[in-house]
PDB file of N, CA and C in Angstrom:
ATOM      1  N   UNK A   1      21.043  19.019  52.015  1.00  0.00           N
ATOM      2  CA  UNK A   1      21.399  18.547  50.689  1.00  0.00           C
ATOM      3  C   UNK A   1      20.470  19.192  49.653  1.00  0.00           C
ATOM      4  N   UNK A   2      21.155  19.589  48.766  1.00  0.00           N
ATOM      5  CA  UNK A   2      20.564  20.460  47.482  1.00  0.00           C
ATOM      6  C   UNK A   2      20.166  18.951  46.667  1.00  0.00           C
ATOM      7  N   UNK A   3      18.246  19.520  46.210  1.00  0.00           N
ATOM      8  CA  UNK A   3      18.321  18.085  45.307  1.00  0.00           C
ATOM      9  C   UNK A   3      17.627  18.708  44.024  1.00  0.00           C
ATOM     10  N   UNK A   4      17.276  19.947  43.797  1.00  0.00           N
ATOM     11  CA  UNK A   4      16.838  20.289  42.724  1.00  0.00           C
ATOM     12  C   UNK A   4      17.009  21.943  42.672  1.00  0.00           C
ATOM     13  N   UNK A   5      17.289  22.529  41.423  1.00  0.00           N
ATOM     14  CA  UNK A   5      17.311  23.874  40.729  1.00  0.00           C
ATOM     15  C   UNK A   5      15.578  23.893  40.367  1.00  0.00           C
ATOM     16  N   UNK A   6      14.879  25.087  40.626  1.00  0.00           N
ATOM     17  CA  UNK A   6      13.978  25.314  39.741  1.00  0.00           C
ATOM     18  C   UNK A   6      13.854  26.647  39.849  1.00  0.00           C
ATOM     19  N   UNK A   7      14.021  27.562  38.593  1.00  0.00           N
ATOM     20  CA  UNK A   7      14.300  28.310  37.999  1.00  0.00           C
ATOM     21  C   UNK A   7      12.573  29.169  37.908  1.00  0.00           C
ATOM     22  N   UNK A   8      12.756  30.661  38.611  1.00  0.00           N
ATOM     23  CA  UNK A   8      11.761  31.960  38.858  1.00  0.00           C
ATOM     24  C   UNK A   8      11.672  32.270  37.599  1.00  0.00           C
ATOM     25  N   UNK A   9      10.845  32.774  36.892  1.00  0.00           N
ATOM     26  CA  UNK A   9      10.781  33.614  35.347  1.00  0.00           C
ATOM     27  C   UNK A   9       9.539  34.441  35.504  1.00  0.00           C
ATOM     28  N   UNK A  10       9.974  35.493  35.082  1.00  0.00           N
ATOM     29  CA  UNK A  10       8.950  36.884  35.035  1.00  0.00           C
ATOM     30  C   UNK A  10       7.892  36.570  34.024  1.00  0.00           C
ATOM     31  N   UNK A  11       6.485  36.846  34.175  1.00  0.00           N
ATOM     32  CA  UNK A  11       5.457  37.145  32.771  1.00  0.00           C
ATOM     33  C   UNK A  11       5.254  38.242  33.016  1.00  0.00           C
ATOM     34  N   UNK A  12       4.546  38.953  31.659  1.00  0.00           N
ATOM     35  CA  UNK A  12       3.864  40.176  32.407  1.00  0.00           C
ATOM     36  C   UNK A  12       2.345  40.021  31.955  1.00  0.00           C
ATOM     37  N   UNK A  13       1.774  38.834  30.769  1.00  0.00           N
ATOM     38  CA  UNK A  13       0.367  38.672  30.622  1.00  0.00           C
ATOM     39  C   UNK A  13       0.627  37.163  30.855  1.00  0.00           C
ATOM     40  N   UNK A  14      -0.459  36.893  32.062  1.00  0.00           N
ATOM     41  CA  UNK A  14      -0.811  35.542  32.262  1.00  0.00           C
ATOM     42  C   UNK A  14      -0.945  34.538  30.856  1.00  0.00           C
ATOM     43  N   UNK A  15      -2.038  34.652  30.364  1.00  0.00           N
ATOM     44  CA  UNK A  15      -2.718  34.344  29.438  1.00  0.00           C
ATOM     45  C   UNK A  15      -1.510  33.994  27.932  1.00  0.00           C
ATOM     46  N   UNK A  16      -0.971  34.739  28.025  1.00  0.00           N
ATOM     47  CA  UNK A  16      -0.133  34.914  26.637  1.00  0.00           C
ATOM     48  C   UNK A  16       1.127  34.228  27.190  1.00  0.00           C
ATOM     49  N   UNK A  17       1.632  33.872  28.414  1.00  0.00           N
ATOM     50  CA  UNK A  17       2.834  33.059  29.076  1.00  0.00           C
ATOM     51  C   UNK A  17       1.862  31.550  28.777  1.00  0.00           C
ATOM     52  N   UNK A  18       1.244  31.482  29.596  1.00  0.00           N
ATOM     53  CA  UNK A  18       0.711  29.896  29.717  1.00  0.00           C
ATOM     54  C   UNK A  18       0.101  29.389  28.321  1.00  0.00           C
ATOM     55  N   UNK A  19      -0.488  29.780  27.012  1.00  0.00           N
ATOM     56  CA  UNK A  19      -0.601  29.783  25.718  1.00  0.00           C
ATOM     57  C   UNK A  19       1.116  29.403  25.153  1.00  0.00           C
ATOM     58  N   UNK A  20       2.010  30.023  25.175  1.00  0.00           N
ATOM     59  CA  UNK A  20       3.424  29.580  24.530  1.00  0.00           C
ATOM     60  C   UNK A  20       3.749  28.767  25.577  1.00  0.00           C
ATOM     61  N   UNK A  21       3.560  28.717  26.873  1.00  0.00           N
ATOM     62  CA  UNK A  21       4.473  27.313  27.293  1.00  0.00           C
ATOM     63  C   UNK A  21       3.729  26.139  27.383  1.00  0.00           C
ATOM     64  N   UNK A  22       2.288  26.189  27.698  1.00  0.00           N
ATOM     65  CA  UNK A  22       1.381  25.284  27.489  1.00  0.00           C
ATOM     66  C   UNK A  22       0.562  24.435  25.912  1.00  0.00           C
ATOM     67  N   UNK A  23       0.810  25.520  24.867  1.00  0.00           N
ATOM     68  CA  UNK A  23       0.048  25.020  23.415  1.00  0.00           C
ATOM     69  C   UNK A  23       1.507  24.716  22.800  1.00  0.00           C
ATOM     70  N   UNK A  24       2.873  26.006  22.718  1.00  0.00           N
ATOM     71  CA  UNK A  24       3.830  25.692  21.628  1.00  0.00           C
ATOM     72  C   UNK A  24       4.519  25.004  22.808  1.00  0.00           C
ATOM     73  N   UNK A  25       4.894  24.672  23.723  1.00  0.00           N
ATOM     74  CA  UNK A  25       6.287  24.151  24.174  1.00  0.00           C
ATOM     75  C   UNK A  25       5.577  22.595  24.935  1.00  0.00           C
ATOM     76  N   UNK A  26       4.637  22.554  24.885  1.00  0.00           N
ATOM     77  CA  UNK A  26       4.110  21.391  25.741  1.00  0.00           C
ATOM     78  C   UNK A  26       4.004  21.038  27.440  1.00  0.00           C
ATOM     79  N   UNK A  27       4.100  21.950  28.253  1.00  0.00           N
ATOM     80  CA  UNK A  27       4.109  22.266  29.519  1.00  0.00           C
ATOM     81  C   UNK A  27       2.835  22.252  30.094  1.00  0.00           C
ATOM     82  N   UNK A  28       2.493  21.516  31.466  1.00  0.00           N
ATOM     83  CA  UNK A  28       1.430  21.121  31.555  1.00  0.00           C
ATOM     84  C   UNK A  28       1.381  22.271  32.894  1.00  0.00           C
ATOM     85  N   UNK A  29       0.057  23.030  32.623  1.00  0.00           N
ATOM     86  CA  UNK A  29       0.206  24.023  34.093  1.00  0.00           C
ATOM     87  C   UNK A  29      -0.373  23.267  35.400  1.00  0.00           C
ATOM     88  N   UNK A  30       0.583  23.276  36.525  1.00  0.00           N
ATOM     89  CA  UNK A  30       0.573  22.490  37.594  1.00  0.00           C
ATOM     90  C   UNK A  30      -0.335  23.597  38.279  1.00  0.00           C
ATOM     91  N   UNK A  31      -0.412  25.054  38.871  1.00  0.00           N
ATOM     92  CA  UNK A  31      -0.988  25.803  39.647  1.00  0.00           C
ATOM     93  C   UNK A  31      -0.826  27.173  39.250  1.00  0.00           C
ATOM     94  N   UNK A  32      -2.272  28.071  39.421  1.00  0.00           N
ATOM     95  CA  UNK A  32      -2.469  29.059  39.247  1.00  0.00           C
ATOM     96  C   UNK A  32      -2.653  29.337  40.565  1.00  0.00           C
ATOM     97  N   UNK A  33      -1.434  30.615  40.667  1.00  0.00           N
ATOM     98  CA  UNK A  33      -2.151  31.239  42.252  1.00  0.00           C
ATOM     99  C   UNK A  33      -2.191  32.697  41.921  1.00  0.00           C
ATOM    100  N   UNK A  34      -2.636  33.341  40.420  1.00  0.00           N
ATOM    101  CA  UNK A  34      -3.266  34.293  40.362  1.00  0.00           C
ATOM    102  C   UNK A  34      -1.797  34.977  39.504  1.00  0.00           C
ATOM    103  N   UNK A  35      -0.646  35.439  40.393  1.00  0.00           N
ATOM    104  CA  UNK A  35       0.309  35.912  39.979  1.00  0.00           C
ATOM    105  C   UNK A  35       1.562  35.158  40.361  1.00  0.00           C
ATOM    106  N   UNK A  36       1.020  34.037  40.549  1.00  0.00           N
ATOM    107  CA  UNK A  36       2.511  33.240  40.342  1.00  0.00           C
ATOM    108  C   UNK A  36       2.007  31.477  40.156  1.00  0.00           C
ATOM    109  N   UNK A  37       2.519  30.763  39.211  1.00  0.00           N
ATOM    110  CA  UNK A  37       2.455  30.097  38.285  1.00  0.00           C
ATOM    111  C   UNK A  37       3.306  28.834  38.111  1.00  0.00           C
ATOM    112  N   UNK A  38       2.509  27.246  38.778  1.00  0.00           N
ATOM    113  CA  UNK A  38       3.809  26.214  38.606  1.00  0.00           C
ATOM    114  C   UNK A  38       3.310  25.331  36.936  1.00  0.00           C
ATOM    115  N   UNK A  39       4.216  25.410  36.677  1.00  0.00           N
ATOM    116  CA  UNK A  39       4.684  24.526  35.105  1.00  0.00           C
ATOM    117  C   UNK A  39       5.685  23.516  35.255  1.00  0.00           C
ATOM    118  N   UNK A  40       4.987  22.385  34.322  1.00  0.00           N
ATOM    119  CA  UNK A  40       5.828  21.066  34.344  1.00  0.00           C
ATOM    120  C   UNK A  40       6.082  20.524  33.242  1.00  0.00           C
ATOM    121  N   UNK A  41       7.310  20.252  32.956  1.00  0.00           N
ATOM    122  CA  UNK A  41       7.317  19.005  31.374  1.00  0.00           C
ATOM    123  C   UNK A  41       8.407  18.292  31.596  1.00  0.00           C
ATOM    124  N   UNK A  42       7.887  17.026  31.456  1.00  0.00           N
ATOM    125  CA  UNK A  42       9.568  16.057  31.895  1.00  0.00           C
ATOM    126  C   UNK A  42       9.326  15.689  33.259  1.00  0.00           C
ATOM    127  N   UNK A  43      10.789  16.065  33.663  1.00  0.00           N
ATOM    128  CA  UNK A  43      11.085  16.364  34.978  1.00  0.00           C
ATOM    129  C   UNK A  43      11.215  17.156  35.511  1.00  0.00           C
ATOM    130  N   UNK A  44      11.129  18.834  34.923  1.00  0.00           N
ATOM    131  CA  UNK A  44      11.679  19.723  34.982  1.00  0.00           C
ATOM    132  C   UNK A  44      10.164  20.538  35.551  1.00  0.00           C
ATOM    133  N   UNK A  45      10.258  21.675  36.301  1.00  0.00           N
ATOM    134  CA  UNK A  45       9.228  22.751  36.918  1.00  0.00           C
ATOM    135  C   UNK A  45       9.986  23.931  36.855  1.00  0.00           C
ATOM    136  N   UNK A  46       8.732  24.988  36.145  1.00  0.00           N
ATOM    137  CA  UNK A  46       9.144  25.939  36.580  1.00  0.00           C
ATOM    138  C   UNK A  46       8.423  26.520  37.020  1.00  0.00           C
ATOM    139  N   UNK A  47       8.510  28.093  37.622  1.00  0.00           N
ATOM    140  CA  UNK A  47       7.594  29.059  38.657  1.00  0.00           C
ATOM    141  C   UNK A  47       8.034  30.002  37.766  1.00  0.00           C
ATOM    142  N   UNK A  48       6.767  31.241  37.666  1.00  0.00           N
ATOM    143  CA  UNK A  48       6.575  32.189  37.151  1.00  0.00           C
ATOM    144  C   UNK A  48       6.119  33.518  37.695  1.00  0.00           C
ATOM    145  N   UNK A  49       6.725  34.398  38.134  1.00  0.00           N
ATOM    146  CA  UNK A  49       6.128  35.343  39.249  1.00  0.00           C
ATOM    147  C   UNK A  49       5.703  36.575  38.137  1.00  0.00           C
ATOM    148  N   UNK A  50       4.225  37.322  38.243  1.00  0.00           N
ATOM    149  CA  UNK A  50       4.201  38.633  38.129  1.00  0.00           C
ATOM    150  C   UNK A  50       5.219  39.470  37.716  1.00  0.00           C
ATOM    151  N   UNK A  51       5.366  39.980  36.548  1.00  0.00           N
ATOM    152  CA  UNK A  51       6.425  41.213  37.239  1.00  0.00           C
ATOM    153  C   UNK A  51       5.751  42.421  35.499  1.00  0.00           C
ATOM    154  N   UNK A  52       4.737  43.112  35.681  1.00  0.00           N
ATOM    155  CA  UNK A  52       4.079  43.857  34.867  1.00  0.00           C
ATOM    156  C   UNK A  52       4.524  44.881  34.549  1.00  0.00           C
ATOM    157  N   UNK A  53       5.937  45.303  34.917  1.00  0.00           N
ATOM    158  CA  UNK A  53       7.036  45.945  34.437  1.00  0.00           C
ATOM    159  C   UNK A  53       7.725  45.731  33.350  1.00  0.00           C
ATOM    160  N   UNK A  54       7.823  44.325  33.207  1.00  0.00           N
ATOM    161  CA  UNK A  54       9.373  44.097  32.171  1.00  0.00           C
ATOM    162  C   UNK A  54       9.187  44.535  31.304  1.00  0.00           C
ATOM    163  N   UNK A  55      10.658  45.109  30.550  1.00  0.00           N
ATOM    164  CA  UNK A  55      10.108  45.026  28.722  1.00  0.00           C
ATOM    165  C   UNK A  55      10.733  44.149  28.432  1.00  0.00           C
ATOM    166  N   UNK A  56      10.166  43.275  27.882  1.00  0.00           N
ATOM    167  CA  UNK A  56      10.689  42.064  26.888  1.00  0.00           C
ATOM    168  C   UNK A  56      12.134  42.079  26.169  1.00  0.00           C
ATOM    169  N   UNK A  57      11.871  43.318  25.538  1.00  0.00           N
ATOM    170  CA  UNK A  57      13.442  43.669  24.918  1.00  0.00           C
ATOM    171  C   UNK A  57      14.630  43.760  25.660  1.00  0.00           C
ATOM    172  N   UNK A  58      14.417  44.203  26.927  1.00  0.00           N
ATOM    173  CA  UNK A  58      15.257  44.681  27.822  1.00  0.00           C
ATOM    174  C   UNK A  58      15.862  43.213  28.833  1.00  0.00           C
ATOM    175  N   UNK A  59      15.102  42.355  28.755  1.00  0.00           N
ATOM    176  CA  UNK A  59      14.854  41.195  29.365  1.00  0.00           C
ATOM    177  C   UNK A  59      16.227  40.625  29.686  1.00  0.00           C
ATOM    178  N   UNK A  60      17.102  40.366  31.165  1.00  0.00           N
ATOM    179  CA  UNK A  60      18.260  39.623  30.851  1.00  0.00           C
ATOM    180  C   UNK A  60      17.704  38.304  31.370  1.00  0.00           C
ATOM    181  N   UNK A  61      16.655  37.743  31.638  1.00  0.00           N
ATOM    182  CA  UNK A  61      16.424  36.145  31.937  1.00  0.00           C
ATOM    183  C   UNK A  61      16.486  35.329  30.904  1.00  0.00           C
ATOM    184  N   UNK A  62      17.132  34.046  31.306  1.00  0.00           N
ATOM    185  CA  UNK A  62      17.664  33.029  30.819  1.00  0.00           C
ATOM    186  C   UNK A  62      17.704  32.046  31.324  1.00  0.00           C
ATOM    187  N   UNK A  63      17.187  30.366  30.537  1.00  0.00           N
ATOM    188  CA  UNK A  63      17.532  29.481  31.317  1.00  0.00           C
ATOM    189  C   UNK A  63      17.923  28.676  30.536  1.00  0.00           C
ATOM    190  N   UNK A  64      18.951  27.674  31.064  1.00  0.00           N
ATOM    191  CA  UNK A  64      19.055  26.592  30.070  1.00  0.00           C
ATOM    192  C   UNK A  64      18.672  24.935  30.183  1.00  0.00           C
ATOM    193  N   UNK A  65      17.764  24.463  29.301  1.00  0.00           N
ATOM    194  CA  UNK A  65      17.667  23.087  29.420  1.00  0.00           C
ATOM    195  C   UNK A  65      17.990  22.354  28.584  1.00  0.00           C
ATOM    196  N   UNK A  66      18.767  21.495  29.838  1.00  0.00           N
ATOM    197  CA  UNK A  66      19.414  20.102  28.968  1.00  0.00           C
ATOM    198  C   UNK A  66      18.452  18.912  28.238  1.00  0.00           C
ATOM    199  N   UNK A  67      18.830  18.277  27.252  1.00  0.00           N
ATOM    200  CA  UNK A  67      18.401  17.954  26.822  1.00  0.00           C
ATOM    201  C   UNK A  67      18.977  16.288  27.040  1.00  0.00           C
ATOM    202  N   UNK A  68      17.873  14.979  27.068  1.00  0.00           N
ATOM    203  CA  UNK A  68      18.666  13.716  27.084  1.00  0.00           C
ATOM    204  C   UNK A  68      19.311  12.783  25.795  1.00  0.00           C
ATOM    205  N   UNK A  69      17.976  13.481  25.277  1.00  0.00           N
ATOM    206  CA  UNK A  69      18.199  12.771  23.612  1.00  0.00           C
ATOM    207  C   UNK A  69      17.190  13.372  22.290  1.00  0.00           C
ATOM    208  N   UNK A  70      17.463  13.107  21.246  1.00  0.00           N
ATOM    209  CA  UNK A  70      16.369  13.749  19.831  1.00  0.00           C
ATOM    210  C   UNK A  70      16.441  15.336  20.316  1.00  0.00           C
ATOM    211  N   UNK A  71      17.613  15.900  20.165  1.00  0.00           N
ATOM    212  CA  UNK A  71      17.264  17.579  20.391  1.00  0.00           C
ATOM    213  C   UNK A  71      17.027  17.973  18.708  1.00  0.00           C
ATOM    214  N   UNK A  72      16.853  16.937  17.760  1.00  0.00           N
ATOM    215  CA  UNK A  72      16.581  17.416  16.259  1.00  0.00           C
ATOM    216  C   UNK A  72      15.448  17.521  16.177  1.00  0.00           C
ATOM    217  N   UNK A  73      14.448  16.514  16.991  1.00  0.00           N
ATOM    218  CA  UNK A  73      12.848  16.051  16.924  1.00  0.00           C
ATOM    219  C   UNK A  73      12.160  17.469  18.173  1.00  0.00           C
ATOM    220  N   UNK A  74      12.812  18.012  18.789  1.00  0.00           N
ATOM    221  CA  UNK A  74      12.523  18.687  19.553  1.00  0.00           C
ATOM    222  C   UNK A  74      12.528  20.196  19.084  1.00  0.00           C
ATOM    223  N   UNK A  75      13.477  20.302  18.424  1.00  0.00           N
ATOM    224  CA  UNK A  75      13.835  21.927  17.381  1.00  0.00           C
ATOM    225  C   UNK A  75      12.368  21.620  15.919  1.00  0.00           C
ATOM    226  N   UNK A  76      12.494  20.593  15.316  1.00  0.00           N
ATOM    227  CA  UNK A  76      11.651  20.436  14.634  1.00  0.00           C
ATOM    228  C   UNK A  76      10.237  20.469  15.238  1.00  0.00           C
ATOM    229  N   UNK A  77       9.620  20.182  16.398  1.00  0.00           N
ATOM    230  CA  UNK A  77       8.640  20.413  17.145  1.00  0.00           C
ATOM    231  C   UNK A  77       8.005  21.669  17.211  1.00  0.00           C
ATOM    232  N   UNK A  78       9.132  22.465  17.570  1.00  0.00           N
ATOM    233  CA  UNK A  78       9.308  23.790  17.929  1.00  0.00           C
ATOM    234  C   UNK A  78       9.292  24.712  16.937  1.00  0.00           C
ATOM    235  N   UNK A  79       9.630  24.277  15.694  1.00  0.00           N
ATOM    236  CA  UNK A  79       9.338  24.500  14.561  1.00  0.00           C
ATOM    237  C   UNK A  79       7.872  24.475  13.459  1.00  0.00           C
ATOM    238  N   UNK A  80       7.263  23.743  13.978  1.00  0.00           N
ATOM    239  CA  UNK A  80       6.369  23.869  13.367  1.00  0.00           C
ATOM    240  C   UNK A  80       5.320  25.094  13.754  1.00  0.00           C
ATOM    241  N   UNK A  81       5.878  25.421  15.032  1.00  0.00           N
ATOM    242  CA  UNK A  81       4.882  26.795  15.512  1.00  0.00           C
ATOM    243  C   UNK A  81       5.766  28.140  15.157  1.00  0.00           C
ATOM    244  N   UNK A  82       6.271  27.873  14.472  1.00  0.00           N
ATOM    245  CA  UNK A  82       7.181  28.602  14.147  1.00  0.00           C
ATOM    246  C   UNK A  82       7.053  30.374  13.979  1.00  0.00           C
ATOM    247  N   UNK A  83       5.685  30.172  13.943  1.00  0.00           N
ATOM    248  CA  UNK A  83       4.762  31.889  13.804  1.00  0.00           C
ATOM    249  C   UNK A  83       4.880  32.284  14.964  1.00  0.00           C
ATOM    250  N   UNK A  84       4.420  31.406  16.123  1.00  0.00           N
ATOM    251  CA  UNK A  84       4.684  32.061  17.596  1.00  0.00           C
ATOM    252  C   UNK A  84       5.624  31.663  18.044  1.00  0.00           C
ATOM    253  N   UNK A  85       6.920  31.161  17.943  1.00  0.00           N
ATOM    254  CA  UNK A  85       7.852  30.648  18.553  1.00  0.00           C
ATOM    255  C   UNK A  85       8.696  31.685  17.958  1.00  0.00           C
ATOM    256  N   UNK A  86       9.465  32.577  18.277  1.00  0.00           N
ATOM    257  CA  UNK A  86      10.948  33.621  18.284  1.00  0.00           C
ATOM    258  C   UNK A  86      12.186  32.934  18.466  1.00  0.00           C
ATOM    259  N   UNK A  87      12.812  32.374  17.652  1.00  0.00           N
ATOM    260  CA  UNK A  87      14.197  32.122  17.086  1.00  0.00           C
ATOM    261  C   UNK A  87      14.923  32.326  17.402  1.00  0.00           C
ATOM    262  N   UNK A  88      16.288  32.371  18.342  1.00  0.00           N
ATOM    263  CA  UNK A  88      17.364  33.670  18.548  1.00  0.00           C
ATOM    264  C   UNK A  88      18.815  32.690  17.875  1.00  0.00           C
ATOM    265  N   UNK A  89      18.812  31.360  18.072  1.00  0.00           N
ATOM    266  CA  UNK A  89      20.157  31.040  17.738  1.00  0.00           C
ATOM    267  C   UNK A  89      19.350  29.800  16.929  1.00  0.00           C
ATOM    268  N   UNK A  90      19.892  29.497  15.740  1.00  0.00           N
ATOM    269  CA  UNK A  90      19.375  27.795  15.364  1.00  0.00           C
ATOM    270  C   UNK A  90      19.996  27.189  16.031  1.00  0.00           C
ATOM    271  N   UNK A  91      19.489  25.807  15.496  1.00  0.00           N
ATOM    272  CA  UNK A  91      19.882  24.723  15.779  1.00  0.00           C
ATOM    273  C   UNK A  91      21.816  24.477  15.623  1.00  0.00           C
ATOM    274  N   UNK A  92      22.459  24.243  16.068  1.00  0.00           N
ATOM    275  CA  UNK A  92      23.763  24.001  16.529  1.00  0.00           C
ATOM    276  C   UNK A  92      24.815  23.247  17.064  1.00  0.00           C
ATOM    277  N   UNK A  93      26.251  23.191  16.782  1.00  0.00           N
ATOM    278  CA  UNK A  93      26.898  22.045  17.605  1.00  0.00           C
ATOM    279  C   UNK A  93      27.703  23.276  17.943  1.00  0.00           C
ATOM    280  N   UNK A  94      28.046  23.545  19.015  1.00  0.00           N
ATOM    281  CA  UNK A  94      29.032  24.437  19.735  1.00  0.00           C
ATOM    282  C   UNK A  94      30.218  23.890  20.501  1.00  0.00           C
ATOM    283  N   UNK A  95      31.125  24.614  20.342  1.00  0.00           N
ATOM    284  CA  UNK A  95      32.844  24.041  20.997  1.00  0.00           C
ATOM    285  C   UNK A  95      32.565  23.398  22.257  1.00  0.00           C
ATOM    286  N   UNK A  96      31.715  23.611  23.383  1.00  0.00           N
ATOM    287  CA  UNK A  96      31.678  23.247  24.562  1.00  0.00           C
ATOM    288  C   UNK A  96      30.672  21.814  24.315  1.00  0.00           C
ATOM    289  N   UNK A  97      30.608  21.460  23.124  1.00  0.00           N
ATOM    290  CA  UNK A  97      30.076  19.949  22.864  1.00  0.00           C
ATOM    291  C   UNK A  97      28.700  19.623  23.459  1.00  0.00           C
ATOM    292  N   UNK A  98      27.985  20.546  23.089  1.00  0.00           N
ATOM    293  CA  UNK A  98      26.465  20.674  23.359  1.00  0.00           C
ATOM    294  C   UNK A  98      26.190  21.323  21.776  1.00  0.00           C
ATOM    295  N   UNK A  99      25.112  20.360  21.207  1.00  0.00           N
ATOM    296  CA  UNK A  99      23.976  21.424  20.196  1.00  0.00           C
ATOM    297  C   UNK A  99      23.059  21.566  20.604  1.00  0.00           C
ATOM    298  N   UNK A 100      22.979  22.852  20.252  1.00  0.00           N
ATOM    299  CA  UNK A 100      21.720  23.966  21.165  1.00  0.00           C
ATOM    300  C   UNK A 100      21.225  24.524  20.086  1.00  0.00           C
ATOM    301  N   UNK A 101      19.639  25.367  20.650  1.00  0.00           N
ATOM    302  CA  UNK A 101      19.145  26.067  19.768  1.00  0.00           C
ATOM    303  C   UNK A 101      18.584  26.807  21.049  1.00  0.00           C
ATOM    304  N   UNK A 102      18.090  28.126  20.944  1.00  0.00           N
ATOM    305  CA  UNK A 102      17.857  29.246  21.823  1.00  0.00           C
ATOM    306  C   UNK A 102      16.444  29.794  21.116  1.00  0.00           C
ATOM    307  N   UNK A 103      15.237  29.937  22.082  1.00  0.00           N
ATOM    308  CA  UNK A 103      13.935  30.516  21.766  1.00  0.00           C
ATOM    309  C   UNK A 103      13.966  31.635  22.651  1.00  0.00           C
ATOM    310  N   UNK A 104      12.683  32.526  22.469  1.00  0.00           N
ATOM    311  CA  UNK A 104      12.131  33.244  23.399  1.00  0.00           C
ATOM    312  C   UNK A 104      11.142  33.776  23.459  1.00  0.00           C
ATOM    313  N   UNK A 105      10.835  33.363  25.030  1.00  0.00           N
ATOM    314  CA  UNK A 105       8.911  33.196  25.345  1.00  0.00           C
ATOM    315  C   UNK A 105       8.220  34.994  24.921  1.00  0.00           C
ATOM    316  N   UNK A 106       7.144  35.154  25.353  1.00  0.00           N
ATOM    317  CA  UNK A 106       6.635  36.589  25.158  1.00  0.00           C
ATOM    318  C   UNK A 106       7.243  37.510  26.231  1.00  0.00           C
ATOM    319  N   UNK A 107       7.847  37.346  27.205  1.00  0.00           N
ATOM    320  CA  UNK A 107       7.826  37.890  28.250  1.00  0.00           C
ATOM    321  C   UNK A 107       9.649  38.395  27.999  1.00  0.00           C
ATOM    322  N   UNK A 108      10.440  37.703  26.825  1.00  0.00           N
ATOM    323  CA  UNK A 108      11.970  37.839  26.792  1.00  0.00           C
ATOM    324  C   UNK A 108      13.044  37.420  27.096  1.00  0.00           C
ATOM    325  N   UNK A 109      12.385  36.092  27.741  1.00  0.00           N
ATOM    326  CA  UNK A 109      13.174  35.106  28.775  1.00  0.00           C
ATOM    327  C   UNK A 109      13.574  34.490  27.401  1.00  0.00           C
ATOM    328  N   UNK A 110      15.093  34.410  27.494  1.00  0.00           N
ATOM    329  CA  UNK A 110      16.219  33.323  26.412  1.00  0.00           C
ATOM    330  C   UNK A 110      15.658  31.861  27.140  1.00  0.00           C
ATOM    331  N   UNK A 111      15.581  30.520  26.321  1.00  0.00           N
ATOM    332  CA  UNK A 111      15.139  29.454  26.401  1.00  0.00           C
ATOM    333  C   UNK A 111      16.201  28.584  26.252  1.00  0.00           C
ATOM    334  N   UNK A 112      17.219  28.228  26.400  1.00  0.00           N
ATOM    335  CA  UNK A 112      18.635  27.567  25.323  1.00  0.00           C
ATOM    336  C   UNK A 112      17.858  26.131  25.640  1.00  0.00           C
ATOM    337  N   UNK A 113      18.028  25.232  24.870  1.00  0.00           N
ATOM    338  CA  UNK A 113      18.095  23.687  24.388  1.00  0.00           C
ATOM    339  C   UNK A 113      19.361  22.958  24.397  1.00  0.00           C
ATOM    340  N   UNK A 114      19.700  22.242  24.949  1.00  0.00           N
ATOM    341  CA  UNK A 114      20.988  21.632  24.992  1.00  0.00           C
ATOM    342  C   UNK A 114      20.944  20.221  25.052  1.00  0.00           C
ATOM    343  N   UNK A 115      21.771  19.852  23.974  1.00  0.00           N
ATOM    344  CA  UNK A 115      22.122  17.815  24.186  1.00  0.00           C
ATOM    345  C   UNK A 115      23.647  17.893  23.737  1.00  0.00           C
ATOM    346  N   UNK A 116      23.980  17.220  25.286  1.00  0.00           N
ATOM    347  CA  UNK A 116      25.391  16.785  24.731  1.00  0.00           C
ATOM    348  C   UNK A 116      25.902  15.583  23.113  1.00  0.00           C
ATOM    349  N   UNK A 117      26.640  16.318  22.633  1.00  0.00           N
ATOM    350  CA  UNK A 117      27.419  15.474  21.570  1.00  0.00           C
ATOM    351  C   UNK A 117      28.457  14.148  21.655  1.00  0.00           C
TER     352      UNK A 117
END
């Protein structure tokens, strides 16, 4: 039995990944094992492997998290760091009845935000 998704994401500077998910996004770092990396907020974990290749620009990683409730208090959060936080979609109500808003970390990974309507 499948009881949880948790989602791999590339960095390519330690330091500058765990700074945006740990100071702007609020993620508490669970383990450093040098080049790979557990993060927690909520309920949700993620893992972070090495990969000192990527270019950011080029980047097709993506993840999306749902959201339970206040995705206005959460964009506004996210907002106030707004110097280091990268923008790609505002805040939103979309046909598939989710408003979302879409960030992205240093590394190029799309972030989507989602609360159902």
């Amino acid at each position: 039995m499948i009881t949880a998704v948790v989602p791999k994401l590339p960095f390519i500077n330690k330091q500058d990944t765990l700074t945006f998910y740990v100071n702007y996004l609020g993620f508490t770092l669970r383990s450093d094992y040098g080049d790979y990396l557990i993060m927690d907020k909520d309920s949700i974990e993620l893992h972070f492997f090495l990969f000192p290749k990527l270019e950011p620009s080029k980047s097709d990683f993506m993840i999306y998290l749902r959201i339970d409730n206040d995705i206005e208090g959460l964009h506004a959060e996210y907002l106030k760091n707004a110097q280091s936080i990268r923008f790609i979609v505002k805040l939103e109500t979309k046909p598939w009845g989710q408003k979302e808003f879409s960030i992205a970390d240093p590394n190029g990974t799309c972030l989507t935000f989602g609360q159902a309507v």
